[in-house]
Protein backbone atom coordinates (compact mmCIF):
# COMPACT_ATOMS: atom_id res chain seq x y z
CA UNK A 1 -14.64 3.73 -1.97
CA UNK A 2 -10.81 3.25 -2.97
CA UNK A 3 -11.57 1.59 -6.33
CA UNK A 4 -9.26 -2.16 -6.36
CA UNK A 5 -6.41 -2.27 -8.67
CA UNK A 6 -8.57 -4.24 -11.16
CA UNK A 7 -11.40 -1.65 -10.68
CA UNK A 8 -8.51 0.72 -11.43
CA UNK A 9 -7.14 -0.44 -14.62
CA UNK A 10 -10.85 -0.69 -15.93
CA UNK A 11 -11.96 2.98 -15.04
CA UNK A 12 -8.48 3.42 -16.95
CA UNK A 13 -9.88 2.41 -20.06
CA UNK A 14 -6.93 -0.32 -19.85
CA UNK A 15 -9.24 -3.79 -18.88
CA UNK A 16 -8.78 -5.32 -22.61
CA UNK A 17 -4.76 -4.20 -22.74
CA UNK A 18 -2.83 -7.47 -23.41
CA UNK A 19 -0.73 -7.92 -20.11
CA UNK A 20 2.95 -9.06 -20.92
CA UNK A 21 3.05 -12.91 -20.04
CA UNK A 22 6.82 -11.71 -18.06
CA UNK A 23 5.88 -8.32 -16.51
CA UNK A 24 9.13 -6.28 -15.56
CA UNK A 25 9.05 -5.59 -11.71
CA UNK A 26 11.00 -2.97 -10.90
CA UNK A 27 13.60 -3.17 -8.19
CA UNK A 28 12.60 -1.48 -5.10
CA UNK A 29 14.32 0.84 -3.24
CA UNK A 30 14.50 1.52 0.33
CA UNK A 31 12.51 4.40 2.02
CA UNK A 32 15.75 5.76 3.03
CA UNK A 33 17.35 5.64 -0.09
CA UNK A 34 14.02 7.45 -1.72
CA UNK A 35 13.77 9.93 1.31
CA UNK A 36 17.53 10.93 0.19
CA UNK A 37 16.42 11.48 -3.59
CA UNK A 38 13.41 13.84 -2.62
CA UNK A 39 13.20 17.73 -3.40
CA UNK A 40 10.31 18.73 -1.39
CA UNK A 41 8.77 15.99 0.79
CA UNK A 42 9.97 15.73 4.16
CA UNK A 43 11.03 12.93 5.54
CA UNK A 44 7.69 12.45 7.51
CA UNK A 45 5.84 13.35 4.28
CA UNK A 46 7.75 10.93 2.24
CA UNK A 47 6.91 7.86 4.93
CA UNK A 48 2.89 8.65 4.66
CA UNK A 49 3.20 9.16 1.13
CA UNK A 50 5.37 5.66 0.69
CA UNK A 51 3.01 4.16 2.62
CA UNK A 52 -0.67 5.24 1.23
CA UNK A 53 0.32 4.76 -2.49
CA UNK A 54 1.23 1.90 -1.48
CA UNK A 55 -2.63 0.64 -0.46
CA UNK A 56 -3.62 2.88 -3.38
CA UNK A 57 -2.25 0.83 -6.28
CA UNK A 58 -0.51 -2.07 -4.47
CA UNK A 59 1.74 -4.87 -6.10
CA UNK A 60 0.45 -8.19 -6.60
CA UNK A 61 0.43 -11.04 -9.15
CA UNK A 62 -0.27 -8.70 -12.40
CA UNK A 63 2.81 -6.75 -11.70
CA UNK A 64 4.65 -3.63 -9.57
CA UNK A 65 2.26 -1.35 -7.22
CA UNK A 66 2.75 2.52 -6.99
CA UNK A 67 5.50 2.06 -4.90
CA UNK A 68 7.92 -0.08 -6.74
CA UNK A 69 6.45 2.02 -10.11
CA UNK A 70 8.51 5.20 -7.88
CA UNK A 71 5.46 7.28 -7.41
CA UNK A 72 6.39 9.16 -4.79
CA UNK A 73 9.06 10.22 -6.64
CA UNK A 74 6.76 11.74 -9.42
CA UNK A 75 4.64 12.90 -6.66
CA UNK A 76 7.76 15.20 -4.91
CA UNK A 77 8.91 16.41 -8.15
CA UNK A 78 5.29 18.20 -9.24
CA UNK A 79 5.03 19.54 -5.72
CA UNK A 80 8.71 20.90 -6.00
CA UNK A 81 8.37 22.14 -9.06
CA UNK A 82 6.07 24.42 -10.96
CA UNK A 83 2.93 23.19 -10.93
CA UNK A 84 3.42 22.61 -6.88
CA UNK A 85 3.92 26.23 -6.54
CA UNK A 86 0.84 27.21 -8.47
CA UNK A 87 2.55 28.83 -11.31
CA UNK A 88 -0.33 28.70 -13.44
CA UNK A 89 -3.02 29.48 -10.90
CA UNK A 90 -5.22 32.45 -10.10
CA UNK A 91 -4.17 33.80 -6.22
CA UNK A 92 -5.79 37.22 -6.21
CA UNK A 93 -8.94 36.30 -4.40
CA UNK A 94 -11.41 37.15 -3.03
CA UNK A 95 -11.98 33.77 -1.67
CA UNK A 96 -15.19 32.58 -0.54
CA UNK A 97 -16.73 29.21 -0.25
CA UNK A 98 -17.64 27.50 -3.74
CA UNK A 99 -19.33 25.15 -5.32
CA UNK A 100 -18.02 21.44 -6.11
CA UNK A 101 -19.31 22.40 -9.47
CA UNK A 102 -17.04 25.56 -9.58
CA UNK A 103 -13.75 23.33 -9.26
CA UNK A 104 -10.22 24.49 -6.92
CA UNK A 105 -11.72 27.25 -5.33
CA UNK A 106 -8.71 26.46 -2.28
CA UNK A 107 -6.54 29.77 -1.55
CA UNK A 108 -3.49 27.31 -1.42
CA UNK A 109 -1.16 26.53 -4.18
CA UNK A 110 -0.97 22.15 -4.30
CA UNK A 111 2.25 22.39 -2.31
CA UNK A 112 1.13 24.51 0.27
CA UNK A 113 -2.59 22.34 0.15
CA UNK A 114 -0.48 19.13 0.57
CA UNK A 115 1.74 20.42 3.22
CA UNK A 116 -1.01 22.13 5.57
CA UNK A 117 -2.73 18.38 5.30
CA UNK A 118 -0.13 16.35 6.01
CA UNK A 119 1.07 18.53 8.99
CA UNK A 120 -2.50 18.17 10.45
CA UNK A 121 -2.46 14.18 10.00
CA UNK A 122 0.68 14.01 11.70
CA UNK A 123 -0.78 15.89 14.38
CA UNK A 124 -3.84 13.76 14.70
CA UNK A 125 -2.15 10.69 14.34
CA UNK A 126 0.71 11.62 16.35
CA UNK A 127 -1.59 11.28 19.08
CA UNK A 128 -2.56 7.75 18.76
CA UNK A 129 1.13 6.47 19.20
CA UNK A 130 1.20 5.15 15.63
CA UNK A 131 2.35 6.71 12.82
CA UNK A 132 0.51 6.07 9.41
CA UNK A 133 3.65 4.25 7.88
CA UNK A 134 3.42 1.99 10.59
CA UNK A 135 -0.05 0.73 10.60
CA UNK A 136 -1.42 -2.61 9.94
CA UNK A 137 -2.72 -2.75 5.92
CA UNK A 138 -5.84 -2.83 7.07
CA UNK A 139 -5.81 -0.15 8.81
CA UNK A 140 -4.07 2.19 6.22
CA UNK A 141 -6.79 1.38 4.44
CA UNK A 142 -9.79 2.37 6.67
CA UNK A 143 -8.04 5.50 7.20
CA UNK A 144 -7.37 6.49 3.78
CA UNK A 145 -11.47 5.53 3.16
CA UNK A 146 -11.94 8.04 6.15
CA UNK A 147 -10.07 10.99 4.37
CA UNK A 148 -12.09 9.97 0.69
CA UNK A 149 -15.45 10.99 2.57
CA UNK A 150 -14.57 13.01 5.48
CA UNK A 151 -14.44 16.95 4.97
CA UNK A 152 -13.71 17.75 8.77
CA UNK A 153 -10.49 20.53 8.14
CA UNK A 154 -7.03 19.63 7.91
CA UNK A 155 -5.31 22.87 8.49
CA UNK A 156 -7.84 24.78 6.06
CA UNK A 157 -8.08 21.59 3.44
CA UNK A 158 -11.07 19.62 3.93
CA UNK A 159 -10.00 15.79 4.31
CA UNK A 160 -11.70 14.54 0.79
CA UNK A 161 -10.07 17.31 -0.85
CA UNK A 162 -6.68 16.33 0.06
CA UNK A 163 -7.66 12.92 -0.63
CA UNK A 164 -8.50 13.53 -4.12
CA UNK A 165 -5.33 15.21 -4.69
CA UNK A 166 -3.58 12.70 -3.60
CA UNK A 167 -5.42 10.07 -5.71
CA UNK A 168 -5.06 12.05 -8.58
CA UNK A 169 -0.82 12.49 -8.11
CA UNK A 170 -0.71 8.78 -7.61
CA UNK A 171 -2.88 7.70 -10.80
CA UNK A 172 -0.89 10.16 -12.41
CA UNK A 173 2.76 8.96 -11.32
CA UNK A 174 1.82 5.47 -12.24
CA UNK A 175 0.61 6.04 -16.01
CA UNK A 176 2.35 8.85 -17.24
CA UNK A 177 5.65 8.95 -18.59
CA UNK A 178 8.48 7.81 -17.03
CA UNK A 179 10.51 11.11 -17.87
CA UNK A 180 8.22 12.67 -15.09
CA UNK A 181 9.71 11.11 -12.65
CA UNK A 182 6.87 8.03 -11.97
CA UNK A 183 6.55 4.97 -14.52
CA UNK A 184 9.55 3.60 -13.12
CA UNK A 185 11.12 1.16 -16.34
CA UNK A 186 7.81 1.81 -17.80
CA UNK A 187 6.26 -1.37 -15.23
CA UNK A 188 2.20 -0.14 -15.91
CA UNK A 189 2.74 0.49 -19.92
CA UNK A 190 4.28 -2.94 -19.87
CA UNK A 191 1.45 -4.18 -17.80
CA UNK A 192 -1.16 -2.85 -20.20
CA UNK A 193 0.57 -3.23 -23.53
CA UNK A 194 0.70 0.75 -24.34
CA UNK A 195 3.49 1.35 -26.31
CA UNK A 196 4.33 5.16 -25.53
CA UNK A 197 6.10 8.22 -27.27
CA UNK A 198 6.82 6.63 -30.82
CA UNK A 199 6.83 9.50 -32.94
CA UNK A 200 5.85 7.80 -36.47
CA UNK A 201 3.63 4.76 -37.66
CA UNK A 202 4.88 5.47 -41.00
CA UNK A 203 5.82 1.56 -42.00
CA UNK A 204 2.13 0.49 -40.03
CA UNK A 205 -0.18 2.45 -42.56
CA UNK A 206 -0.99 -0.40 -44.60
CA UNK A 207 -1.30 -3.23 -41.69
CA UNK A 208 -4.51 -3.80 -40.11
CA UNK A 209 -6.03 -6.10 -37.71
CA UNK A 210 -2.97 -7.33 -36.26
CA UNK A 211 -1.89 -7.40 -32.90
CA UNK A 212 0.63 -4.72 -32.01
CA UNK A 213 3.72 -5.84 -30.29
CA UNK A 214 5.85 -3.01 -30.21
CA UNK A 215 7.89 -2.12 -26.87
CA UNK A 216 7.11 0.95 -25.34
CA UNK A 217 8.86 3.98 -25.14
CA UNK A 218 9.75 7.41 -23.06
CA UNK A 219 9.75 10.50 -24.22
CA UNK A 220 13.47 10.06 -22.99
CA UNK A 221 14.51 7.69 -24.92
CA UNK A 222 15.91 8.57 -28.75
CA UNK A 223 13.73 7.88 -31.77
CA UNK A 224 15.41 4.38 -32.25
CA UNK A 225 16.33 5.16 -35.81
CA UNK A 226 12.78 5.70 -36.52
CA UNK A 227 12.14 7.39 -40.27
CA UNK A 228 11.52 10.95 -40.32
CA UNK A 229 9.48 11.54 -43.89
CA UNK A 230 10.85 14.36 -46.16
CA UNK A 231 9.95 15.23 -49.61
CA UNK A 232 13.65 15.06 -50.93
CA UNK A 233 14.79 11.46 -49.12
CA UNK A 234 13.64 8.04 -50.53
CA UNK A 235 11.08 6.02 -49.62
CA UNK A 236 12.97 3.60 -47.04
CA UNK A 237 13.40 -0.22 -48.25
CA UNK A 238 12.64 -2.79 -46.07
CA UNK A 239 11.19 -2.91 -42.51
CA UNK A 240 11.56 -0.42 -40.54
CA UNK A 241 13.69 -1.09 -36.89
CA UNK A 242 10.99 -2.01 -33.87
CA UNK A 243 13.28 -1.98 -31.05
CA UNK A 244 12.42 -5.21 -29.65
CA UNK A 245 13.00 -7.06 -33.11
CA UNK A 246 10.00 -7.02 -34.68
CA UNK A 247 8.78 -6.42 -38.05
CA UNK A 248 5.71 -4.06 -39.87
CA UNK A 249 3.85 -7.45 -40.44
CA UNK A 250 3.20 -8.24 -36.70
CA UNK A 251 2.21 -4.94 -36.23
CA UNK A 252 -1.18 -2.85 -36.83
CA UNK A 253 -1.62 0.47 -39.48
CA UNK A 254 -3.64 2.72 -37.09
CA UNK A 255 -1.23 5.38 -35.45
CA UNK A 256 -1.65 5.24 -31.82
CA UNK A 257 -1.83 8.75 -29.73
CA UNK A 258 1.62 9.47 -28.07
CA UNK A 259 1.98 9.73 -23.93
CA UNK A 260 1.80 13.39 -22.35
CA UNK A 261 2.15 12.62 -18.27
CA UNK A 262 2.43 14.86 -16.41
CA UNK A 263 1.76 18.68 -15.79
């Protein structure tokens, strides 16, 4: 089953995350206005994909869905890019039928997987009058609960396999850093409380067991005149700068890991 956005944030590891009592929503932009922005997705592509991570991880009172988050964006970017043309993958063959145990055993790169499966559902629902994008919620989400456990072919990619893919690219877009293209204003880390790439915890060492209220950040962003330690410089007096005006003693001593989204 699609797992619910609170089912979601659980499986996430996120659940006991503090949510921010004035969650950022980010402004949304018009299909046509993301359509223009995108590198690979076609315009048809972009509407289904709009549209299902949309029922995927979809906005309500806790803050932005998938779509406002700009998803699809991340989404078109990894299938443009490397990793969508299987740069890293073995393509040799021979390929035979594996094992779910074996992992990708697929002859297609994830660009070429996505495209063959989106070509077929446009096909197939081409011929009931109504395109995916314009369905009924409900129905969106039957039909996206009929591609999780079907494995009838979509031009050579069985239905749950392009399912999972998809699944995967959306949970992905939505927590990793914004610098990939998803994250949008960094709406889910401020929904959970995760505080991103800070590169040192040197002023924290010594605090424990206080809550930590420090504002995330990208990997974009610069270090925020954070203190780089070096055998020859000073110990630094006084506090060190938060970013969002706070101070070592609201803040915990345990280093937390830094954000790698992406691929």
């Amino acid at each position: 089953m699609i797992p619910s956005r609170r089912n979601f944030l659980k499986r996430a590891g996120l659940a006991a995350a503090t949510v921010s009592a004035a969650p950022a929503v980010a402004t949304a932009q018009t299909a046509d206005d993301k359509a223009a922005a995108y590198i690979f997705l076609t315009p048809e592509e972009a509407a289904f994909v709009q549209a299902a991570v949309a029922r995927l991880i979809p906005q309500d009172e806790a803050g932005p869905g998938a779509l406002e988050a700009g998803v699809p964006n991340y989404i078109d970017k990894q299938l443009g890019g490397a990793w969508g043309a299987g740069e890293r993958l073995y393509r040799g063959g021979p390929w035979k039928q594996g094992e779910p145990t074996q992992g990708y055993q697929l002859p297609f790169t994830p660009a070429e997987l996505f495209r063959n499966a989106c070509r077929a559902l446009r096909e197939e629902l081409g011929k009931s009058g109504t395109p995916f994008d314009k369905r009924a919620p409900a129905e969106q989400d039957a039909f996206l609960r009929e591609l999780q456990q079907s494995k009838r072919d979509l031009n050579g990619v069985p239905a749950n396999v392009f399912f999972e893919s998809l699944w995967g690219l959306t949970v992905e877009g939505f927590l990793s850093d914004p610098v990939y293209g998803g994250n949008k204003d960094m709406v889910s880390w401020k929904m959970i409380g995760f505080p991103g790439a800070h590169a040192t915890y040197y002023h924290l060492v010594d605090q424990h067991g206080i809550a930590f209220n420090r504002a995330p950040m990208s990997l974009a962003e610069d270090n925020r005149g954070v203190i780089h330690i070096h055998p020859e410089v000073p110990a630094s007096v006084g506090n060190a700068p938060t970013g969002n005006g706070t101070t070592p003693e609201t803040m915990p001593g345990h280093a937390a890991g830094q954000s790698h989204g992406g691929r």
